[in-house]
PDB file of N, CA and C in Angstrom:
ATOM      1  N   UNK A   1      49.210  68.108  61.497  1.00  0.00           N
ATOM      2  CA  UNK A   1      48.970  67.411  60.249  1.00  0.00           C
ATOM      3  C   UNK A   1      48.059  66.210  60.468  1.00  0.00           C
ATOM      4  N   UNK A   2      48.315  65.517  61.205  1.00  0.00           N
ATOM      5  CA  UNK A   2      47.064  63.996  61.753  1.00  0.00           C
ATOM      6  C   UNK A   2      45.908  64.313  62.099  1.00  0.00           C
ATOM      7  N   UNK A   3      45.932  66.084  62.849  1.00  0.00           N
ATOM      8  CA  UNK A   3      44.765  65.784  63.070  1.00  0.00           C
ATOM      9  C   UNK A   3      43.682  66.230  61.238  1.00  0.00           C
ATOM     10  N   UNK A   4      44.148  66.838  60.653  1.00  0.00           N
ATOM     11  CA  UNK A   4      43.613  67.220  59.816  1.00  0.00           C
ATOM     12  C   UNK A   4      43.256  66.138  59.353  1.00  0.00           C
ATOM     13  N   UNK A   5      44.528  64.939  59.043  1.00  0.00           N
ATOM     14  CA  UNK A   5      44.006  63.416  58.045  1.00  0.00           C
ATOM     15  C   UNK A   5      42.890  63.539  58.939  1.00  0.00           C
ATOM     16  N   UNK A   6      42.939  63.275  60.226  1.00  0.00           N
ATOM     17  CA  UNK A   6      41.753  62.540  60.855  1.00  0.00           C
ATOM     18  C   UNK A   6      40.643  63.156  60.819  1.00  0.00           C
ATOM     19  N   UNK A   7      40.315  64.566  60.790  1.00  0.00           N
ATOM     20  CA  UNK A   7      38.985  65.496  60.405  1.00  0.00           C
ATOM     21  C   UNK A   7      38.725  64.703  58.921  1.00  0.00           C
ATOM     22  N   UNK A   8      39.339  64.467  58.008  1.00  0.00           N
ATOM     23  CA  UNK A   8      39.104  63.765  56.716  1.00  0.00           C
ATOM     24  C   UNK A   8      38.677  62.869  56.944  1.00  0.00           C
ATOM     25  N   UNK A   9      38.982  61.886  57.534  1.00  0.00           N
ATOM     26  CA  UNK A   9      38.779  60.439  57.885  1.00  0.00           C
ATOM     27  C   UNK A   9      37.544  60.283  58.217  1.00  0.00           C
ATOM     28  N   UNK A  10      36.888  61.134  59.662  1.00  0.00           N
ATOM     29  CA  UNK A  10      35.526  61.164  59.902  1.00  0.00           C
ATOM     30  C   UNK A  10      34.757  61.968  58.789  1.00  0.00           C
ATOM     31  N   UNK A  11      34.919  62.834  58.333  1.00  0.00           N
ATOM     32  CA  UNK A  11      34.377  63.035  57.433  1.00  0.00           C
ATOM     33  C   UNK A  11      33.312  62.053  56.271  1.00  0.00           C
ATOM     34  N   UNK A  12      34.374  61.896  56.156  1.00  0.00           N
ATOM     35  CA  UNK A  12      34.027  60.434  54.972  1.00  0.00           C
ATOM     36  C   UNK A  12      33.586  59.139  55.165  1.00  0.00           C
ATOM     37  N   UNK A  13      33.413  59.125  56.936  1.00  0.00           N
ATOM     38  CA  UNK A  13      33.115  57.685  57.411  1.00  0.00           C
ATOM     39  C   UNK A  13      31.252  58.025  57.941  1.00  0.00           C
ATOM     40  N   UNK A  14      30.966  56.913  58.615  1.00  0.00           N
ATOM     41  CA  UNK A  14      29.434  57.108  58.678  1.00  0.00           C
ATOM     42  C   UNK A  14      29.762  57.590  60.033  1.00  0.00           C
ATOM     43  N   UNK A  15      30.161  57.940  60.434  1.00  0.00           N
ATOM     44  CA  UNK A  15      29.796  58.597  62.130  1.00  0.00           C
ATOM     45  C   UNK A  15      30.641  60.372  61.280  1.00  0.00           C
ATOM     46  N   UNK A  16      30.314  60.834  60.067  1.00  0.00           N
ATOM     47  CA  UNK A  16      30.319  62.086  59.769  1.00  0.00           C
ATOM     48  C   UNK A  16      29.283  62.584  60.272  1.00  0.00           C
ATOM     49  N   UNK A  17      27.688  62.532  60.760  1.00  0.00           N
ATOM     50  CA  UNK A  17      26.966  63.400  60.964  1.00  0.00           C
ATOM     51  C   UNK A  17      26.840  63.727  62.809  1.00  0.00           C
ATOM     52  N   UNK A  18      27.969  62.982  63.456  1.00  0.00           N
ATOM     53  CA  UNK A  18      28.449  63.145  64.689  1.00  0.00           C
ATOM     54  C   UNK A  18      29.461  63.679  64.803  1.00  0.00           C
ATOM     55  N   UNK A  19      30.580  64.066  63.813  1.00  0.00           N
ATOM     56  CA  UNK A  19      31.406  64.789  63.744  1.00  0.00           C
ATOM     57  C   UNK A  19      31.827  66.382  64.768  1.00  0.00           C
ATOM     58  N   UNK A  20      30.140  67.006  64.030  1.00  0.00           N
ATOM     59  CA  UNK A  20      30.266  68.552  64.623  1.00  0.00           C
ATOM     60  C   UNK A  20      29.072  68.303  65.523  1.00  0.00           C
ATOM     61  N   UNK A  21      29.481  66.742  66.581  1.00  0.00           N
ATOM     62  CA  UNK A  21      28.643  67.026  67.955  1.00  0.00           C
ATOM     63  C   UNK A  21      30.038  67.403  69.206  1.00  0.00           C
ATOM     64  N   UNK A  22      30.122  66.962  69.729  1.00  0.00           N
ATOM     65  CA  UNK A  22      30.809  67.183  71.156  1.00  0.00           C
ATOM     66  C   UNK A  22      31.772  65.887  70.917  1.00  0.00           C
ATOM     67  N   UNK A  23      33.226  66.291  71.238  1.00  0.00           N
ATOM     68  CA  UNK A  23      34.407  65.983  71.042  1.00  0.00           C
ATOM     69  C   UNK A  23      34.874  65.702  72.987  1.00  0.00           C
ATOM     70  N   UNK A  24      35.372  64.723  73.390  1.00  0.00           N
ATOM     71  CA  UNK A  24      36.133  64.735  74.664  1.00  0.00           C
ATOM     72  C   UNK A  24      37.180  63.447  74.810  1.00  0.00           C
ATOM     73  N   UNK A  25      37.731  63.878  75.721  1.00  0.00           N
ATOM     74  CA  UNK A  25      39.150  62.829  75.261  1.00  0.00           C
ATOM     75  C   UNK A  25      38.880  62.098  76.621  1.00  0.00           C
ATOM     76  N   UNK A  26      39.564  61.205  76.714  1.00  0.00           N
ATOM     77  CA  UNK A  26      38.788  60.037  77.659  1.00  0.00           C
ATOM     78  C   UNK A  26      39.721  60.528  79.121  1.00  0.00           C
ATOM     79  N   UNK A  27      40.198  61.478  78.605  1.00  0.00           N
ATOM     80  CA  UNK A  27      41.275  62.561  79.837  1.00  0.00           C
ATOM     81  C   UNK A  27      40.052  63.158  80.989  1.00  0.00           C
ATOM     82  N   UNK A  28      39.409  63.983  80.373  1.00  0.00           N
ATOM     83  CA  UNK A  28      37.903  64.659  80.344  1.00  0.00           C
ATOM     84  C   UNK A  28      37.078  63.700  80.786  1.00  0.00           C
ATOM     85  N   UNK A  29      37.090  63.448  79.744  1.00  0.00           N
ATOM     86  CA  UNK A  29      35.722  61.928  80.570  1.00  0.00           C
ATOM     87  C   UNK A  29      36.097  61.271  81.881  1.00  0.00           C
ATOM     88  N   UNK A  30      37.337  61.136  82.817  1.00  0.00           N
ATOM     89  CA  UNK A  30      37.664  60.032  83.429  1.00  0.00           C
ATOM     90  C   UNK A  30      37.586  61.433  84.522  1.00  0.00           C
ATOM     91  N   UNK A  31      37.871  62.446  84.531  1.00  0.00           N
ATOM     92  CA  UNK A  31      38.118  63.216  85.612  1.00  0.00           C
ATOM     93  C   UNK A  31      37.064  64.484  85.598  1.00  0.00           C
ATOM     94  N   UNK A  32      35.723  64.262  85.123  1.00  0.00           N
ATOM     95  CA  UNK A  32      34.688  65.140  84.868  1.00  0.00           C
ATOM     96  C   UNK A  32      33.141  64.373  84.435  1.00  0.00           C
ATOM     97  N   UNK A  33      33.924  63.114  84.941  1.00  0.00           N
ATOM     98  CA  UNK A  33      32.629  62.308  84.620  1.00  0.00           C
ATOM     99  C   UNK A  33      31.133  62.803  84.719  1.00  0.00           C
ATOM    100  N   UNK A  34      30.504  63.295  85.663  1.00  0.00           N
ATOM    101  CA  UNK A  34      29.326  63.604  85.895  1.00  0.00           C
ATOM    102  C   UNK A  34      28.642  65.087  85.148  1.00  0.00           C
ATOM    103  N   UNK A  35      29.786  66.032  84.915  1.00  0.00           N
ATOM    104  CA  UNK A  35      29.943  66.917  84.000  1.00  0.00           C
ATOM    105  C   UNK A  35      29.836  66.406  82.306  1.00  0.00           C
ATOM    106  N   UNK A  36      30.374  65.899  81.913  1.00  0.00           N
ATOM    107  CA  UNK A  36      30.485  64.897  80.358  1.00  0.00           C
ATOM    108  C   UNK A  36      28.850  64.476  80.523  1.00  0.00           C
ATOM    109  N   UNK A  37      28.529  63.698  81.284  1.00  0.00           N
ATOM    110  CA  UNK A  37      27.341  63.061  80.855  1.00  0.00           C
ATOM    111  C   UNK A  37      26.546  63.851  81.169  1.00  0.00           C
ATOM    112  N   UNK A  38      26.376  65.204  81.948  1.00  0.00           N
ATOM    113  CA  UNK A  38      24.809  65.866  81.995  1.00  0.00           C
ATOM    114  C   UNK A  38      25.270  66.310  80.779  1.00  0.00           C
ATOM    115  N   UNK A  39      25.730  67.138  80.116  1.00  0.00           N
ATOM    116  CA  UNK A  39      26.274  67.734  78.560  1.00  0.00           C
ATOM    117  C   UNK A  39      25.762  67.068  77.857  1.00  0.00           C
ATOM    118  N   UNK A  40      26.371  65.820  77.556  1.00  0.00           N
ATOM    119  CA  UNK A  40      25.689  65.023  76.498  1.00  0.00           C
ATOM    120  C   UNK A  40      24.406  65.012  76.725  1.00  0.00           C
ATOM    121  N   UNK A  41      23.714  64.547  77.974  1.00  0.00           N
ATOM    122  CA  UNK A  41      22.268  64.113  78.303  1.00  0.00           C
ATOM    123  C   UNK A  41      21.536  65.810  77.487  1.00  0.00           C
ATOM    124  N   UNK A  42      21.834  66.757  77.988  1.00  0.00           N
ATOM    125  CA  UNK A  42      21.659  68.253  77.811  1.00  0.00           C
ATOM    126  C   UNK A  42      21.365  68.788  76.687  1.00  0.00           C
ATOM    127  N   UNK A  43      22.562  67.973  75.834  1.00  0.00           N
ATOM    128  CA  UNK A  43      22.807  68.531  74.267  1.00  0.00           C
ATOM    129  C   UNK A  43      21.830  67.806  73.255  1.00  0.00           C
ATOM    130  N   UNK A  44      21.664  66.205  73.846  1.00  0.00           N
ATOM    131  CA  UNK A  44      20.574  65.641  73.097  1.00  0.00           C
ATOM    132  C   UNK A  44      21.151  64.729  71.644  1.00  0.00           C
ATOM    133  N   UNK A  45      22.117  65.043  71.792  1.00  0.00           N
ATOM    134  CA  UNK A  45      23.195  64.763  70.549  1.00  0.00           C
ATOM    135  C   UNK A  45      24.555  63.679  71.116  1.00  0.00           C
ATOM    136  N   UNK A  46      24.954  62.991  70.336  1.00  0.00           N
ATOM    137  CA  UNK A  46      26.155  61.913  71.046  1.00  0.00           C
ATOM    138  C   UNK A  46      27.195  62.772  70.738  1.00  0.00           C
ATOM    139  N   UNK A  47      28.002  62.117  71.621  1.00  0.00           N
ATOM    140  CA  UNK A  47      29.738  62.696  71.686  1.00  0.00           C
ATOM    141  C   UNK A  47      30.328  61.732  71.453  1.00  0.00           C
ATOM    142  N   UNK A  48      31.454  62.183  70.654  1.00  0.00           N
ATOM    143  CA  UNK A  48      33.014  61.349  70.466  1.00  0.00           C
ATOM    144  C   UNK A  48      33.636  61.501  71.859  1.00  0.00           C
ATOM    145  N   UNK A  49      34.354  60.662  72.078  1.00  0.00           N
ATOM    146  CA  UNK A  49      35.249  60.290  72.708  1.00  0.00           C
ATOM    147  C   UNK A  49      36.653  59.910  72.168  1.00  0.00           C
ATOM    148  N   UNK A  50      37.588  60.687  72.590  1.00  0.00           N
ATOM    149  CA  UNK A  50      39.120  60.054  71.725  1.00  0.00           C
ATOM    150  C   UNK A  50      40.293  59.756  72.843  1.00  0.00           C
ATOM    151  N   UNK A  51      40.991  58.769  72.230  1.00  0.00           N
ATOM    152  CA  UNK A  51      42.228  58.669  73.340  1.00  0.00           C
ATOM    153  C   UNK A  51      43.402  58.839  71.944  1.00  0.00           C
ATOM    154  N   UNK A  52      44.379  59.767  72.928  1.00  0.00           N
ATOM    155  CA  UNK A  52      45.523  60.397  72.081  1.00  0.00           C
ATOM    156  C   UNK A  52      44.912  60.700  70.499  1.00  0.00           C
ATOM    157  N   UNK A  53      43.627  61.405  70.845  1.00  0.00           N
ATOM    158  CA  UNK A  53      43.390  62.202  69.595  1.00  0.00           C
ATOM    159  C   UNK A  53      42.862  60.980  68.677  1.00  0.00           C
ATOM    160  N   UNK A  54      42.542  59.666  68.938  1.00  0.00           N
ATOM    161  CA  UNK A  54      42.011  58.818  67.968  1.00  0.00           C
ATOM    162  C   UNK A  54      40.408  58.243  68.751  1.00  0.00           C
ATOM    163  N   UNK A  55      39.433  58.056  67.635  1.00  0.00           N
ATOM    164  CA  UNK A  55      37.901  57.614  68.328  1.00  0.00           C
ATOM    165  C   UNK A  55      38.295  56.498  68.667  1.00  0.00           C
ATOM    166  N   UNK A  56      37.541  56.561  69.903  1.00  0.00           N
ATOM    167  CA  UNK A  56      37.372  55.112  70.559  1.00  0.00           C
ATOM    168  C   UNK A  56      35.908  54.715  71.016  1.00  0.00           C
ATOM    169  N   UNK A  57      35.212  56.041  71.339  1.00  0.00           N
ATOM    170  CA  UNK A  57      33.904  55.262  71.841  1.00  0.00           C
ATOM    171  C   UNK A  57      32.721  56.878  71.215  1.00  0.00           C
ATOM    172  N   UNK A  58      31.629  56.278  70.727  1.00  0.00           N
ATOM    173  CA  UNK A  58      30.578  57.310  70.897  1.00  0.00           C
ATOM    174  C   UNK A  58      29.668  56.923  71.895  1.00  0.00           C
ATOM    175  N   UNK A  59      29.549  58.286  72.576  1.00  0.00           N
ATOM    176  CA  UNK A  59      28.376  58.380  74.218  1.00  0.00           C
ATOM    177  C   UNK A  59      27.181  58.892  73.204  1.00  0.00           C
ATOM    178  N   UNK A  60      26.174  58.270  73.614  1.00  0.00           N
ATOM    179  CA  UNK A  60      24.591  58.526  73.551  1.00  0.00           C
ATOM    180  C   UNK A  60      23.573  58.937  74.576  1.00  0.00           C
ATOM    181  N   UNK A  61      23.277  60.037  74.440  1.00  0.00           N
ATOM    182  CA  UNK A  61      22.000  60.457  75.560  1.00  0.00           C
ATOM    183  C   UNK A  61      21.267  59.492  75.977  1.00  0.00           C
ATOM    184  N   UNK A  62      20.934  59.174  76.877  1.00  0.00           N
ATOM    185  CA  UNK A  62      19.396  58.416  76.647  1.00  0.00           C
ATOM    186  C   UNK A  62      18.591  58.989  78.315  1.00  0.00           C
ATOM    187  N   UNK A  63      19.067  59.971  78.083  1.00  0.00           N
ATOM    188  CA  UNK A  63      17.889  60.703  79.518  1.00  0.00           C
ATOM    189  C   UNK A  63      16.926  61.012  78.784  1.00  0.00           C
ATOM    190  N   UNK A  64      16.168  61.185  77.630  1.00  0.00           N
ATOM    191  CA  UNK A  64      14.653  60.901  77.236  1.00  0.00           C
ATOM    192  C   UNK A  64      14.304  59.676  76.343  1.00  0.00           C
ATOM    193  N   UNK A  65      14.940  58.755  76.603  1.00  0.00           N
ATOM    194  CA  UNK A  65      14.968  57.527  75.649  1.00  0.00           C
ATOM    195  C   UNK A  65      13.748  56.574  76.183  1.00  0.00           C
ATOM    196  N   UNK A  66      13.307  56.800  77.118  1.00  0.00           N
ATOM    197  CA  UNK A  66      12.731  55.596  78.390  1.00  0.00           C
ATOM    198  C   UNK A  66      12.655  54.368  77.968  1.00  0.00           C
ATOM    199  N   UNK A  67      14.323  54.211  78.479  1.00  0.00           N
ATOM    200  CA  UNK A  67      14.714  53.090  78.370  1.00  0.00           C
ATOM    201  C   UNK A  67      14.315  52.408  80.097  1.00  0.00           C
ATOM    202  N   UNK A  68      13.966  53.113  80.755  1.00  0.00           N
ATOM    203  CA  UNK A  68      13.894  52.270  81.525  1.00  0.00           C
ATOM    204  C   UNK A  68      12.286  51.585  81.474  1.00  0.00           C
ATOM    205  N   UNK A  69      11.544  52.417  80.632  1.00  0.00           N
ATOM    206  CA  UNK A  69      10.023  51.738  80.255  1.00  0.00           C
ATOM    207  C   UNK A  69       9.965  50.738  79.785  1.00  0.00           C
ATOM    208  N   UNK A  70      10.904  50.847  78.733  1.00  0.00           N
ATOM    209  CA  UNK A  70      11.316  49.198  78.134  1.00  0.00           C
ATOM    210  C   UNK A  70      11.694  48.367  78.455  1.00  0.00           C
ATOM    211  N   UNK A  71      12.798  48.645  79.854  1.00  0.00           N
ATOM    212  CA  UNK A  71      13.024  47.530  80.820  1.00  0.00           C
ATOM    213  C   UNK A  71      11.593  46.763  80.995  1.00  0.00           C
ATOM    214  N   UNK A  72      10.765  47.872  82.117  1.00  0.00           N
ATOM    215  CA  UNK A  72      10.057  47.512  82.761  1.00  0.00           C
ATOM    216  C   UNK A  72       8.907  46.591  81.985  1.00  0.00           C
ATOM    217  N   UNK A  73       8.579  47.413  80.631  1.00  0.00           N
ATOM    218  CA  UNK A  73       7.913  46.310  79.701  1.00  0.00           C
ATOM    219  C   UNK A  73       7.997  45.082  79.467  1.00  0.00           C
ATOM    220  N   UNK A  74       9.130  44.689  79.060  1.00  0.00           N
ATOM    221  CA  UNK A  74      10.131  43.380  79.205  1.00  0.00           C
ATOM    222  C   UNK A  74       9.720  42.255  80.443  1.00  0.00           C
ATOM    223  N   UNK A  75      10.156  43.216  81.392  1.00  0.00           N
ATOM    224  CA  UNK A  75      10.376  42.383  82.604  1.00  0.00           C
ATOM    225  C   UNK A  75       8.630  42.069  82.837  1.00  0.00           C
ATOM    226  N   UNK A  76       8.123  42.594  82.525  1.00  0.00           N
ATOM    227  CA  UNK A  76       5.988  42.444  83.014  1.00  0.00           C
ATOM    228  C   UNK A  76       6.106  41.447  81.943  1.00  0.00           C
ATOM    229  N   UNK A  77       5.966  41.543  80.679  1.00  0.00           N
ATOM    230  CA  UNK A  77       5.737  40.706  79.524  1.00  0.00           C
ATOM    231  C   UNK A  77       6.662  38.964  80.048  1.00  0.00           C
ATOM    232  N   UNK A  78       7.610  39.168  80.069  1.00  0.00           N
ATOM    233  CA  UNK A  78       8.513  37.817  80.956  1.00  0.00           C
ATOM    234  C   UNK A  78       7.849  36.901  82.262  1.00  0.00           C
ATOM    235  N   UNK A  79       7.323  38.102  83.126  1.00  0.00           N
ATOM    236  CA  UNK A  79       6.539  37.637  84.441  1.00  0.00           C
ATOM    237  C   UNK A  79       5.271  37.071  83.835  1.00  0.00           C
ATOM    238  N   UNK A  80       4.648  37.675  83.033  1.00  0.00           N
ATOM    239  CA  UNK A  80       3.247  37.454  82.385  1.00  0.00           C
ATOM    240  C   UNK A  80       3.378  35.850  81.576  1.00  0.00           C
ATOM    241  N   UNK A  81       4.683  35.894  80.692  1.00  0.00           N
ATOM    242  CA  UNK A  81       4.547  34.805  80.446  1.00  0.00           C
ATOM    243  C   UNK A  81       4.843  32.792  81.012  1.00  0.00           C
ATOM    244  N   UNK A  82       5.826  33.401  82.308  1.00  0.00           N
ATOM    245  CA  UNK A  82       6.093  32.730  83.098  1.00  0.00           C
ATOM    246  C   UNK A  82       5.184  32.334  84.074  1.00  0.00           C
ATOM    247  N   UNK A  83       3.741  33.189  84.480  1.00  0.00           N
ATOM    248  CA  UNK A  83       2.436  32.690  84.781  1.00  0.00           C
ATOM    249  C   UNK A  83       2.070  32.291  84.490  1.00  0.00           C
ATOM    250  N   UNK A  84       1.804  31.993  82.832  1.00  0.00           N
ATOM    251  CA  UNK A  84       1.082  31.770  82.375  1.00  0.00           C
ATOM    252  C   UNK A  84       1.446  29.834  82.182  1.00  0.00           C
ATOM    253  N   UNK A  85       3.129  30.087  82.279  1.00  0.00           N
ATOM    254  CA  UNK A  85       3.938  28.773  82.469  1.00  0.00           C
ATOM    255  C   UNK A  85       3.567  27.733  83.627  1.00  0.00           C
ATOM    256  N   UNK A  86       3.248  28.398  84.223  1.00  0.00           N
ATOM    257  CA  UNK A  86       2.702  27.536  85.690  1.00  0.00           C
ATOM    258  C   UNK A  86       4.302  27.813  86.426  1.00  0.00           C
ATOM    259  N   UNK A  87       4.888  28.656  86.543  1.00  0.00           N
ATOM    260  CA  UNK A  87       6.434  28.357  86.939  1.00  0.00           C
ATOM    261  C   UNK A  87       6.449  29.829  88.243  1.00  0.00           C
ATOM    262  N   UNK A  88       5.329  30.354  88.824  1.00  0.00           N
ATOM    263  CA  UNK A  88       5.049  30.943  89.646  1.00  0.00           C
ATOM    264  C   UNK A  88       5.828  30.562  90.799  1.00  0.00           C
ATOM    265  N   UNK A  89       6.852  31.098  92.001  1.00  0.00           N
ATOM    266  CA  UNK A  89       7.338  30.256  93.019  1.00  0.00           C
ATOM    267  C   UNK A  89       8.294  29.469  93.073  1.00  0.00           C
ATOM    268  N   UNK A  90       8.578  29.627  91.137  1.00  0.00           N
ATOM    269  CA  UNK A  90       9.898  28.298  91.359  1.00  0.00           C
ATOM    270  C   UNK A  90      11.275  29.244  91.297  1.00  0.00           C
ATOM    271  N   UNK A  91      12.281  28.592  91.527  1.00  0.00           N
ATOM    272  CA  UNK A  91      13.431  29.335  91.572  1.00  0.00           C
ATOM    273  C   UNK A  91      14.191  29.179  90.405  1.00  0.00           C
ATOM    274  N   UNK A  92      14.353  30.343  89.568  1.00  0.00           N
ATOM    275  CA  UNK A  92      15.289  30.257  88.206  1.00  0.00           C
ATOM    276  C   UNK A  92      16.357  30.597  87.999  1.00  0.00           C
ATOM    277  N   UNK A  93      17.695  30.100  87.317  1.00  0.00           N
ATOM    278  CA  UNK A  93      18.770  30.432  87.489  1.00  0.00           C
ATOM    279  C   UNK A  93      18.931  31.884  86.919  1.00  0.00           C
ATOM    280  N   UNK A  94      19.666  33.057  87.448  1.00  0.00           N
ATOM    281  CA  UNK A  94      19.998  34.109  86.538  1.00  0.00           C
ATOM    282  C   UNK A  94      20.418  34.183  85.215  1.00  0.00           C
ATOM    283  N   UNK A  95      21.011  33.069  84.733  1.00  0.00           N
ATOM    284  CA  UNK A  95      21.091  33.209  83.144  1.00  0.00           C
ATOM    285  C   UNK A  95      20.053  33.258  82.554  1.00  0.00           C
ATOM    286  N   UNK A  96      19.028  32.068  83.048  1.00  0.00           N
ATOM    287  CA  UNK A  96      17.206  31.599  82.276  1.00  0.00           C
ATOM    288  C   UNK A  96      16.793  33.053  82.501  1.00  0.00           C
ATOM    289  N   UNK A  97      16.735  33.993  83.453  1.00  0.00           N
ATOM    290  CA  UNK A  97      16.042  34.839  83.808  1.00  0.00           C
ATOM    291  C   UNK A  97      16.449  36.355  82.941  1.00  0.00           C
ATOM    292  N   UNK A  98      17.647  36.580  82.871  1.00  0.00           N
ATOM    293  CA  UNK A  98      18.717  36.835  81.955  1.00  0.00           C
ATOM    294  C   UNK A  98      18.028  37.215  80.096  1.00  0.00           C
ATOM    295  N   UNK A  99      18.070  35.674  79.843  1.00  0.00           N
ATOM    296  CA  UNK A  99      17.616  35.774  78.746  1.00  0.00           C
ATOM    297  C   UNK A  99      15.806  35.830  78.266  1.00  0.00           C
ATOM    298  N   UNK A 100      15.647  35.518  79.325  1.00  0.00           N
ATOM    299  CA  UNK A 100      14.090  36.018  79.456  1.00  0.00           C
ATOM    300  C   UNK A 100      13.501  37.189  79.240  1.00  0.00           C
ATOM    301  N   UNK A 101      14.704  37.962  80.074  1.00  0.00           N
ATOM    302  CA  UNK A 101      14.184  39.492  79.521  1.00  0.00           C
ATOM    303  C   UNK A 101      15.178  40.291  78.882  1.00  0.00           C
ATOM    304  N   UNK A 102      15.924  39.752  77.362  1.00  0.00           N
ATOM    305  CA  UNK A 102      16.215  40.021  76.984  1.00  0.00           C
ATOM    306  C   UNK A 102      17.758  40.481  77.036  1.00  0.00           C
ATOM    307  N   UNK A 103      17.876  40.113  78.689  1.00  0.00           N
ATOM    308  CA  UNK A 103      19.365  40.998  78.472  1.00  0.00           C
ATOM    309  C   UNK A 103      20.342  40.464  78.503  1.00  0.00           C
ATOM    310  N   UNK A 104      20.453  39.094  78.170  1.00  0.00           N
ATOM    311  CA  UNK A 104      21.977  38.163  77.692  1.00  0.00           C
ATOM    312  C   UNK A 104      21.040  37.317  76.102  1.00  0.00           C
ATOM    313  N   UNK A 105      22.063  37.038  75.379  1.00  0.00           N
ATOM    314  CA  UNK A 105      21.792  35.628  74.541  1.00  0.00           C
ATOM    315  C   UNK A 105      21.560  34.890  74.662  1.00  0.00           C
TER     316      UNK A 105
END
């Protein structure tokens, strides 16, 4: 009977058009790890994740995302502008550096 409410539930919520992607329970995920993520990477499509049958997390592909281009963009654009700083050679704390390229607040 719950699970049906809960097929309703997603239904009607905005993660409905992830619904009829790939379903795994964090059972699966914890003891098939490397299996789960080529699938997802594979399928191209995100997966639910549930513990005791309730969502807890959606997984996203991003093996063609190049995200790591965007790192690398980031991090050139940061260096580029920190030359341009005169700050070549100096030593910066990891937070300054951090938020430099974007990846803390």
């Amino acid at each position: 009977m719950r699970q049906v409410e809960h097929e309703e539930e997603v239904a009607m919520s905005p993660l409905a058009h992830v619904a009829s992607s790939h379903t795994y329970s964090m059972r699966e995920l914890n003891q098939n790890t490397a299996q789960v993520i080529r699938e997802i990477n594979e399928s191209g499509e995100p997966a639910l994740i549930t513990r005791q049958g309730r969502l807890v997390a959606l997984l996203t592909p991003l093996a063609n995302a190049r995200v790591e281009a965007a790192v690398l963009a980031a991090a050139l654009e940061s260096v580029s502008a920190m030359n341009t700083a005169g700050s070549v050679g100096k030593i910066h704390p990891s937070e300054e550096v951090g938020r430099d390229l974007g990846l803390i607040d």
